[in-house]
PDB file of N, CA and C in Angstrom:
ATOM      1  N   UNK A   1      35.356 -15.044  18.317  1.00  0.00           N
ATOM      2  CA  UNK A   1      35.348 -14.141  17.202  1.00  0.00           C
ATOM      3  C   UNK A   1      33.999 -13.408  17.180  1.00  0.00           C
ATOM      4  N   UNK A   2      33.825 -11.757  16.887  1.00  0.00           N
ATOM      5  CA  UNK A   2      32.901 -11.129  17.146  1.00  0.00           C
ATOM      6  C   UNK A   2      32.457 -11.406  15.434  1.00  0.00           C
ATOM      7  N   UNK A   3      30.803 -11.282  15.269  1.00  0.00           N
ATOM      8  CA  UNK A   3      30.119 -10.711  14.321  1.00  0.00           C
ATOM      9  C   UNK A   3      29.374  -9.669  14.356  1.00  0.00           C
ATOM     10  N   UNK A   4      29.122  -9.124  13.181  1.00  0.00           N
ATOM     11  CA  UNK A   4      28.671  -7.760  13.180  1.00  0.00           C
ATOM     12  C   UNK A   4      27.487  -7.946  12.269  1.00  0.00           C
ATOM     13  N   UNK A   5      25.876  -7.701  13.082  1.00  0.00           N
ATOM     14  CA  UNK A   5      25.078  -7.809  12.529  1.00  0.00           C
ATOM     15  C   UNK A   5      24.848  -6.772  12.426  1.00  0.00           C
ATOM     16  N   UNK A   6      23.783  -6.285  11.478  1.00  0.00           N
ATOM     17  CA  UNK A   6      23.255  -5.284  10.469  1.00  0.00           C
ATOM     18  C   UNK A   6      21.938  -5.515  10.042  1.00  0.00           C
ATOM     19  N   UNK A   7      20.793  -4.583  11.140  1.00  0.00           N
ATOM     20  CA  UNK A   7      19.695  -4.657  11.415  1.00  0.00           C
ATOM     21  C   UNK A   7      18.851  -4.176   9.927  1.00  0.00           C
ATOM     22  N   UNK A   8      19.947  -3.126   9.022  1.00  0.00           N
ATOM     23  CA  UNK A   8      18.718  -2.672   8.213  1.00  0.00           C
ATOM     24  C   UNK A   8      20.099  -2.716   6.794  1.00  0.00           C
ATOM     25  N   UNK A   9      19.487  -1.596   6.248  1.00  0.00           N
ATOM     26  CA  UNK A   9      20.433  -1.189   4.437  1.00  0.00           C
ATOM     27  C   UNK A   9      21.538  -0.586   5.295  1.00  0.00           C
ATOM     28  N   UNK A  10      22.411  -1.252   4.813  1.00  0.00           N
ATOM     29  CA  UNK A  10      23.764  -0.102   5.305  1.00  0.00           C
ATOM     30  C   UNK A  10      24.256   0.948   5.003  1.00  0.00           C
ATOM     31  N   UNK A  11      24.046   1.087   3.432  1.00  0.00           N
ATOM     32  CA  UNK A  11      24.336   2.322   2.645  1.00  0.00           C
ATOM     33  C   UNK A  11      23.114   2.870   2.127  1.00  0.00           C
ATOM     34  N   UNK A  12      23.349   4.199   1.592  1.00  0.00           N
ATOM     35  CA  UNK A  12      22.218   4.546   1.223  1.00  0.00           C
ATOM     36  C   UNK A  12      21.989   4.430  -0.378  1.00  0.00           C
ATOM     37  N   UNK A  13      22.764   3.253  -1.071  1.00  0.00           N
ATOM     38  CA  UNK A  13      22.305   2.706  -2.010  1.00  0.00           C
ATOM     39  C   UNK A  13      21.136   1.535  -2.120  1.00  0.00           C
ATOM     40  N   UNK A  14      21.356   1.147  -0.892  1.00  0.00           N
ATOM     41  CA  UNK A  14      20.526  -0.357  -0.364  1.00  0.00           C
ATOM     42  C   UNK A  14      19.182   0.724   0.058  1.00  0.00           C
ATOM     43  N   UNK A  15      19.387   1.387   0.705  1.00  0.00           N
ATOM     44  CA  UNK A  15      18.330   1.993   0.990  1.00  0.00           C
ATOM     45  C   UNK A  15      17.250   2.571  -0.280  1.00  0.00           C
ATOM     46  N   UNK A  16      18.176   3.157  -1.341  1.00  0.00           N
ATOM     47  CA  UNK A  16      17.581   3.455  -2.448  1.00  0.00           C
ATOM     48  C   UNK A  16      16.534   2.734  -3.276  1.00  0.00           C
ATOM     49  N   UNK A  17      16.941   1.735  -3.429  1.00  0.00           N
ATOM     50  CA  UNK A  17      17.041   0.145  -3.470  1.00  0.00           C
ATOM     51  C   UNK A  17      15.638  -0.663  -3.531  1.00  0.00           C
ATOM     52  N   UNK A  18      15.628  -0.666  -1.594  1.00  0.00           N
ATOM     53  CA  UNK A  18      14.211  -1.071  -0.670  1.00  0.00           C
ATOM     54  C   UNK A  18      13.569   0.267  -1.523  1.00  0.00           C
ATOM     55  N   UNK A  19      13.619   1.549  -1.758  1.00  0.00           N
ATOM     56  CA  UNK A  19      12.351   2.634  -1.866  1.00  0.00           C
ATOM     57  C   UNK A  19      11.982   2.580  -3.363  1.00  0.00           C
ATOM     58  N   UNK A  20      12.841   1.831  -4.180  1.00  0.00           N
ATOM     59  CA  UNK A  20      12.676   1.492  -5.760  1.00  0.00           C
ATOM     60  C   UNK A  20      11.484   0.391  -5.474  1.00  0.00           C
ATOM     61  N   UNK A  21      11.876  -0.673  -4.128  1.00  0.00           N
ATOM     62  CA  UNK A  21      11.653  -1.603  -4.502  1.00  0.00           C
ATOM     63  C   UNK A  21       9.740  -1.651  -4.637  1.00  0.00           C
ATOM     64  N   UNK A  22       9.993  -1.173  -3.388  1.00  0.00           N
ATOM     65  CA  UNK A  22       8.400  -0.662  -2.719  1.00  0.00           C
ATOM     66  C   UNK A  22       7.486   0.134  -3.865  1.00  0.00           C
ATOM     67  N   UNK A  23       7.937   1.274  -4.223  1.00  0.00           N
ATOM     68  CA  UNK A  23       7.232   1.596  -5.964  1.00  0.00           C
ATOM     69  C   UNK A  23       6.855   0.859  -6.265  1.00  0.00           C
ATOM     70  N   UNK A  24       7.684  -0.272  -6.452  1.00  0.00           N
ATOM     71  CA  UNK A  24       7.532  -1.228  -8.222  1.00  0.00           C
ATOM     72  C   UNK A  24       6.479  -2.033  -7.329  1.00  0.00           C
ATOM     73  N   UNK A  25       6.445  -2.326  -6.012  1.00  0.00           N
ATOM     74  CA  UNK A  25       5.380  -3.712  -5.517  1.00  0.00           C
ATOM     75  C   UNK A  25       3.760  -2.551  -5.537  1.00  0.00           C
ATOM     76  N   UNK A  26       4.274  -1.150  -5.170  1.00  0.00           N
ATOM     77  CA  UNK A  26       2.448  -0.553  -5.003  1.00  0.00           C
ATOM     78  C   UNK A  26       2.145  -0.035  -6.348  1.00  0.00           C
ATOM     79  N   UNK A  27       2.979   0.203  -7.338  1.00  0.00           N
ATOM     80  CA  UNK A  27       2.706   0.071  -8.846  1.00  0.00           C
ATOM     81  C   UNK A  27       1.868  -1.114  -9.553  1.00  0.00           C
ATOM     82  N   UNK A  28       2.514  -2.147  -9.174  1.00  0.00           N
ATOM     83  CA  UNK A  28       2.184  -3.837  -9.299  1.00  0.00           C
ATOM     84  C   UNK A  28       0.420  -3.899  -8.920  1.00  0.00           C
ATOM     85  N   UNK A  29       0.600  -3.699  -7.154  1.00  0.00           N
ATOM     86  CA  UNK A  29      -0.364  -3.947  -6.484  1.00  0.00           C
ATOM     87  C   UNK A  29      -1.692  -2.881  -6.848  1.00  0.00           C
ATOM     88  N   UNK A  30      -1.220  -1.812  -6.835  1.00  0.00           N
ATOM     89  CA  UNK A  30      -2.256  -0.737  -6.964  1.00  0.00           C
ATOM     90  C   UNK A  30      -4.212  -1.071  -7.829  1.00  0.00           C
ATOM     91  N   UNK A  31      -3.692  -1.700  -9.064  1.00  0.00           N
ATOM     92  CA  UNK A  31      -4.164  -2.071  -9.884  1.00  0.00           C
ATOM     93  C   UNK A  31      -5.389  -2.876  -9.233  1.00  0.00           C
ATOM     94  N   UNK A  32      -4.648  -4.173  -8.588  1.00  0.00           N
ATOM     95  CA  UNK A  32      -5.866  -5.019  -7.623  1.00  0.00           C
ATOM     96  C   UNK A  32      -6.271  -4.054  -6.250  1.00  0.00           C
ATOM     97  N   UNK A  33      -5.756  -3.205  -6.238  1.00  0.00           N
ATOM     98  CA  UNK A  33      -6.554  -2.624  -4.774  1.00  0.00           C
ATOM     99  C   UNK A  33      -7.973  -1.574  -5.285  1.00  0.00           C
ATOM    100  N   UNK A  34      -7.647  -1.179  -6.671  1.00  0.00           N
ATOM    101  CA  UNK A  34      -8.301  -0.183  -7.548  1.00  0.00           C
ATOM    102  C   UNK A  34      -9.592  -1.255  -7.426  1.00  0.00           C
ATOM    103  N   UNK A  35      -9.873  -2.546  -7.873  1.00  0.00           N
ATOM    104  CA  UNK A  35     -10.544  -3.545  -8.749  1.00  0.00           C
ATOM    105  C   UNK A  35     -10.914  -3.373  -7.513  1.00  0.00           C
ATOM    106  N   UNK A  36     -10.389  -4.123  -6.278  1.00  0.00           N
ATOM    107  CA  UNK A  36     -11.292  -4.132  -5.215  1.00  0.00           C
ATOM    108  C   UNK A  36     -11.770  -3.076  -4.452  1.00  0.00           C
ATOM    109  N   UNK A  37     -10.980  -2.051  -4.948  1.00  0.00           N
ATOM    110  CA  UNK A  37     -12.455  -1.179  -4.050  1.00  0.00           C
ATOM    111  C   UNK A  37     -13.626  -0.396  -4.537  1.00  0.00           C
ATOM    112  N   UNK A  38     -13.159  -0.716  -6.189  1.00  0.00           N
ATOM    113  CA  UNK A  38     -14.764  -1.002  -7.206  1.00  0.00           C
ATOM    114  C   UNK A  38     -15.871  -1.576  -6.452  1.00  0.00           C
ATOM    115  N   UNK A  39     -14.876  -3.177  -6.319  1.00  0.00           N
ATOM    116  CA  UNK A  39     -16.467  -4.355  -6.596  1.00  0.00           C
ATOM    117  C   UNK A  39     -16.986  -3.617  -4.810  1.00  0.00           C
ATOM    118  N   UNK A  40     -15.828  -3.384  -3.696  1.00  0.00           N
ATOM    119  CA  UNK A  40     -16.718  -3.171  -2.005  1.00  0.00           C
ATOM    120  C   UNK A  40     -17.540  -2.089  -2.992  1.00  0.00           C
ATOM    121  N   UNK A  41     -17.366  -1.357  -3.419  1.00  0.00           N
ATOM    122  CA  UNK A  41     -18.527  -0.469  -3.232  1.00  0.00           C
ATOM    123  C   UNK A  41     -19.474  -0.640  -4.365  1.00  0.00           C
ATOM    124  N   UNK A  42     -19.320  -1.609  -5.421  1.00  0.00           N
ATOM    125  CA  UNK A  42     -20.736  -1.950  -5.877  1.00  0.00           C
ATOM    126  C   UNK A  42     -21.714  -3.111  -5.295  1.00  0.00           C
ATOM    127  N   UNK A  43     -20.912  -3.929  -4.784  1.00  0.00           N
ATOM    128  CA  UNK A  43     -21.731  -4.565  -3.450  1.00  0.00           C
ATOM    129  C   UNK A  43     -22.143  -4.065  -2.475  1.00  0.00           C
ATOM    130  N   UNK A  44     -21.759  -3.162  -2.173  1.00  0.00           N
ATOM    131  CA  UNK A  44     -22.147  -2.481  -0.881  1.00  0.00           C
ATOM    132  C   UNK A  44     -23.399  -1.385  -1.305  1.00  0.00           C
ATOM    133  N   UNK A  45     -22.916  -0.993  -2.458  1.00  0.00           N
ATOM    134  CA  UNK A  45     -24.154  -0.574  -3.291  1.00  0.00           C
ATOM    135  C   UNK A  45     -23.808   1.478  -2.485  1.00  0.00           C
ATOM    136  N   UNK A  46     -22.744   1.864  -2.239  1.00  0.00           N
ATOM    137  CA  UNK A  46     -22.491   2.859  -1.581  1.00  0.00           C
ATOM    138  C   UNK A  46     -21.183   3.979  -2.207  1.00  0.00           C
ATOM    139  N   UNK A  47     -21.686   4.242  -3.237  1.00  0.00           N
ATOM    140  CA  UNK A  47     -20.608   5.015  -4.023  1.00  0.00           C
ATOM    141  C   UNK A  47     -20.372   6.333  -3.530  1.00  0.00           C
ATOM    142  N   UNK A  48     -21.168   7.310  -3.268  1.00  0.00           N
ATOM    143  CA  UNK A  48     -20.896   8.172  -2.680  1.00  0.00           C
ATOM    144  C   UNK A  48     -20.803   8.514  -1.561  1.00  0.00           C
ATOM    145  N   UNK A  49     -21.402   8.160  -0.389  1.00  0.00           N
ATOM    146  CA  UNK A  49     -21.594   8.210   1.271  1.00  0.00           C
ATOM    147  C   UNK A  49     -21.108   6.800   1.876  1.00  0.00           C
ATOM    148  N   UNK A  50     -20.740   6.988   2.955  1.00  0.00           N
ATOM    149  CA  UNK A  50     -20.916   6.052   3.853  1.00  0.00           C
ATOM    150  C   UNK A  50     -21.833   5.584   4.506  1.00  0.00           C
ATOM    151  N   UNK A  51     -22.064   4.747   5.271  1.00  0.00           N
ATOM    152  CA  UNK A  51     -22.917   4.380   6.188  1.00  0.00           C
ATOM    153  C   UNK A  51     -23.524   5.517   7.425  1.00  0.00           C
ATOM    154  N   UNK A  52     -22.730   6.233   7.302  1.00  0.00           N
ATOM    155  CA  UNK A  52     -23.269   7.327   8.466  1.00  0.00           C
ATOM    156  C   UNK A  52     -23.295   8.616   7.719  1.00  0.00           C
ATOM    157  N   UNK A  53     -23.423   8.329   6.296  1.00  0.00           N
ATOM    158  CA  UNK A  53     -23.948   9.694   5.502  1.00  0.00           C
ATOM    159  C   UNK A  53     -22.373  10.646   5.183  1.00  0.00           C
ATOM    160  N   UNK A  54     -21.069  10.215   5.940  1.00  0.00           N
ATOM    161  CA  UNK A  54     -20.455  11.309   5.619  1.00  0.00           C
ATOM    162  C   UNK A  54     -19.754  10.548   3.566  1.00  0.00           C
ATOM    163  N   UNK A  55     -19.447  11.648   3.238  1.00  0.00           N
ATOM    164  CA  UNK A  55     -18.971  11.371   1.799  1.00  0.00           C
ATOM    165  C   UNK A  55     -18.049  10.750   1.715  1.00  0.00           C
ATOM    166  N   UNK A  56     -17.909  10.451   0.536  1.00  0.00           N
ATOM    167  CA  UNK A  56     -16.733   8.983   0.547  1.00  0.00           C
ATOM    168  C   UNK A  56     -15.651   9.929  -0.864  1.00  0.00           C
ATOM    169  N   UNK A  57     -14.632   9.578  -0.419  1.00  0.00           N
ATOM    170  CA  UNK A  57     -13.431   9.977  -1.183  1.00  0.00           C
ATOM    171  C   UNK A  57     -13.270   9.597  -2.286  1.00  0.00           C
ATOM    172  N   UNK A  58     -12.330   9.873  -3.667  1.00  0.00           N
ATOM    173  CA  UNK A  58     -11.635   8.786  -3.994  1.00  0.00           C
ATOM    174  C   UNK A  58     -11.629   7.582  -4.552  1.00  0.00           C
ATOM    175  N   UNK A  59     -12.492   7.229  -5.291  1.00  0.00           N
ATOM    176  CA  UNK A  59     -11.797   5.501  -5.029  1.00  0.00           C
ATOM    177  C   UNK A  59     -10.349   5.239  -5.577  1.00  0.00           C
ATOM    178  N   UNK A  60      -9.639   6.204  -6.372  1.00  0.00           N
ATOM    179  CA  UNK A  60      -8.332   6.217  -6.403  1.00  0.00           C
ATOM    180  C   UNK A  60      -7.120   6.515  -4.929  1.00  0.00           C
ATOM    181  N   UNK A  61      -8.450   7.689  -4.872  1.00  0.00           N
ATOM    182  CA  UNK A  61      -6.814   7.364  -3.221  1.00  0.00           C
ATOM    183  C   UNK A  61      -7.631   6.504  -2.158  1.00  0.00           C
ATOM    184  N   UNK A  62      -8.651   5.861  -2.714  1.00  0.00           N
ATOM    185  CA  UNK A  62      -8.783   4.936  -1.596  1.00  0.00           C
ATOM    186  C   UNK A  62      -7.595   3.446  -2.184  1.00  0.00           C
ATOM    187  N   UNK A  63      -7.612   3.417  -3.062  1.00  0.00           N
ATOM    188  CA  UNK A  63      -6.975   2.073  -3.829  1.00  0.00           C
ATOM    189  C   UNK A  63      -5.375   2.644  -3.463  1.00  0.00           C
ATOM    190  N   UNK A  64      -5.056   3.921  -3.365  1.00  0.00           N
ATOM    191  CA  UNK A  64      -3.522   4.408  -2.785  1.00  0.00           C
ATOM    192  C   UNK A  64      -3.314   4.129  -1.525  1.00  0.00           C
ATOM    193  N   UNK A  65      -4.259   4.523  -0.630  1.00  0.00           N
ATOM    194  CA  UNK A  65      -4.348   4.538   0.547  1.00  0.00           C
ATOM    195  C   UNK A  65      -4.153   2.872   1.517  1.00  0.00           C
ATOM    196  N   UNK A  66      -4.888   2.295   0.980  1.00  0.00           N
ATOM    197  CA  UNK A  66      -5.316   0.513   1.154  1.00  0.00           C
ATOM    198  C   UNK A  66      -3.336  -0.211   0.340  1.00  0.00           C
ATOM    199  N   UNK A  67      -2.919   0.561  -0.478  1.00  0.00           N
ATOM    200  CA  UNK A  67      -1.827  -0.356  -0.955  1.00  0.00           C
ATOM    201  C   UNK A  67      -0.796   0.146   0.147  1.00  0.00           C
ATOM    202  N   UNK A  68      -0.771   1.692   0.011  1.00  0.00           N
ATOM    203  CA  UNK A  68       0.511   2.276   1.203  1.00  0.00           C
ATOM    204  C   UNK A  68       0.056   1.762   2.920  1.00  0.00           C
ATOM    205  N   UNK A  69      -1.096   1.326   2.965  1.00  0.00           N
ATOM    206  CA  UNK A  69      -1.131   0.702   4.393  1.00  0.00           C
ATOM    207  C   UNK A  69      -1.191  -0.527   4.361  1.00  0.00           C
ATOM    208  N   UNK A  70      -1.122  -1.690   3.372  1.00  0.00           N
ATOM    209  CA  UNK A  70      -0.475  -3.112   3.693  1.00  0.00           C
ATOM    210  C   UNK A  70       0.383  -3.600   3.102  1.00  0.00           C
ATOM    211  N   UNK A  71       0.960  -2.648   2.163  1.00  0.00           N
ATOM    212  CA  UNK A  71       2.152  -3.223   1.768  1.00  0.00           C
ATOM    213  C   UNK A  71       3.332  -2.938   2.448  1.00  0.00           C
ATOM    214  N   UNK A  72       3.323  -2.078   3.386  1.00  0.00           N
ATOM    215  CA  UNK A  72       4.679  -2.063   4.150  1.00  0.00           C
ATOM    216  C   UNK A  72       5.264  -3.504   4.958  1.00  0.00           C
ATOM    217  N   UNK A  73       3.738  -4.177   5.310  1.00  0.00           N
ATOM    218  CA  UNK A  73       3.832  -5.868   5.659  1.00  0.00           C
ATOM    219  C   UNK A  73       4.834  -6.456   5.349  1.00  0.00           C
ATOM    220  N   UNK A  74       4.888  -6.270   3.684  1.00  0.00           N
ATOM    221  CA  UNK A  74       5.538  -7.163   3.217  1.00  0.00           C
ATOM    222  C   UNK A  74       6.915  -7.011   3.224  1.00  0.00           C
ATOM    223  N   UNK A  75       7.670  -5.810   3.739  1.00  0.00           N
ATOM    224  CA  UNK A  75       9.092  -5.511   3.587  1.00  0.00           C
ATOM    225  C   UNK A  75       9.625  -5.545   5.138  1.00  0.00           C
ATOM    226  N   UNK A  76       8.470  -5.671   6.400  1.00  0.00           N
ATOM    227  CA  UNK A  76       9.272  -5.634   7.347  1.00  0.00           C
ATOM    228  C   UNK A  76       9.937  -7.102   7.778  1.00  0.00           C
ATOM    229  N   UNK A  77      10.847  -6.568   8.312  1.00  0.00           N
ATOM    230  CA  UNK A  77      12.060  -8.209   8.732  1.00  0.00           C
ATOM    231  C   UNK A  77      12.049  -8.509   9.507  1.00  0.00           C
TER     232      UNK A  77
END
């Protein structure tokens, strides 16, 4: 007897779904990525420049940036 596996969302309700889901975790998360990239840069003592003088962004889309690049971790299968 054959089975039929199903690598990802089958419909594009499931799919809807996973992209609700992901919101609600970098909504969640955002918050602690904000906090931490406060305290790196009051420890680091480097609010505006970097280490090699060029300017530093953001610390909001750095706290966007840091959630949309490790939270995808958590949804792959």
């Amino acid at each position: 007897m054959a089975e039929m596996v199903i690598n990802g969302p089958a419909t594009p309700h499931a799919r809807d779904d996973e992209a609700r889901q992901f919101r609600r975790v970098v909504a969640a998360t955002y918050i602690v990525f904000l906090v931490g990239a406060v305290v790196a840069r009051a420890v680091t003592g480097r609010w505006r420049h970097t280490r090699d003088g060029r300017p530093r962004g953001s610390i909001f889309a750095e706290a966007r940036m840091t959630a949309h690049t490790i939270l995808p971790f958590a949804f792959m299968r």
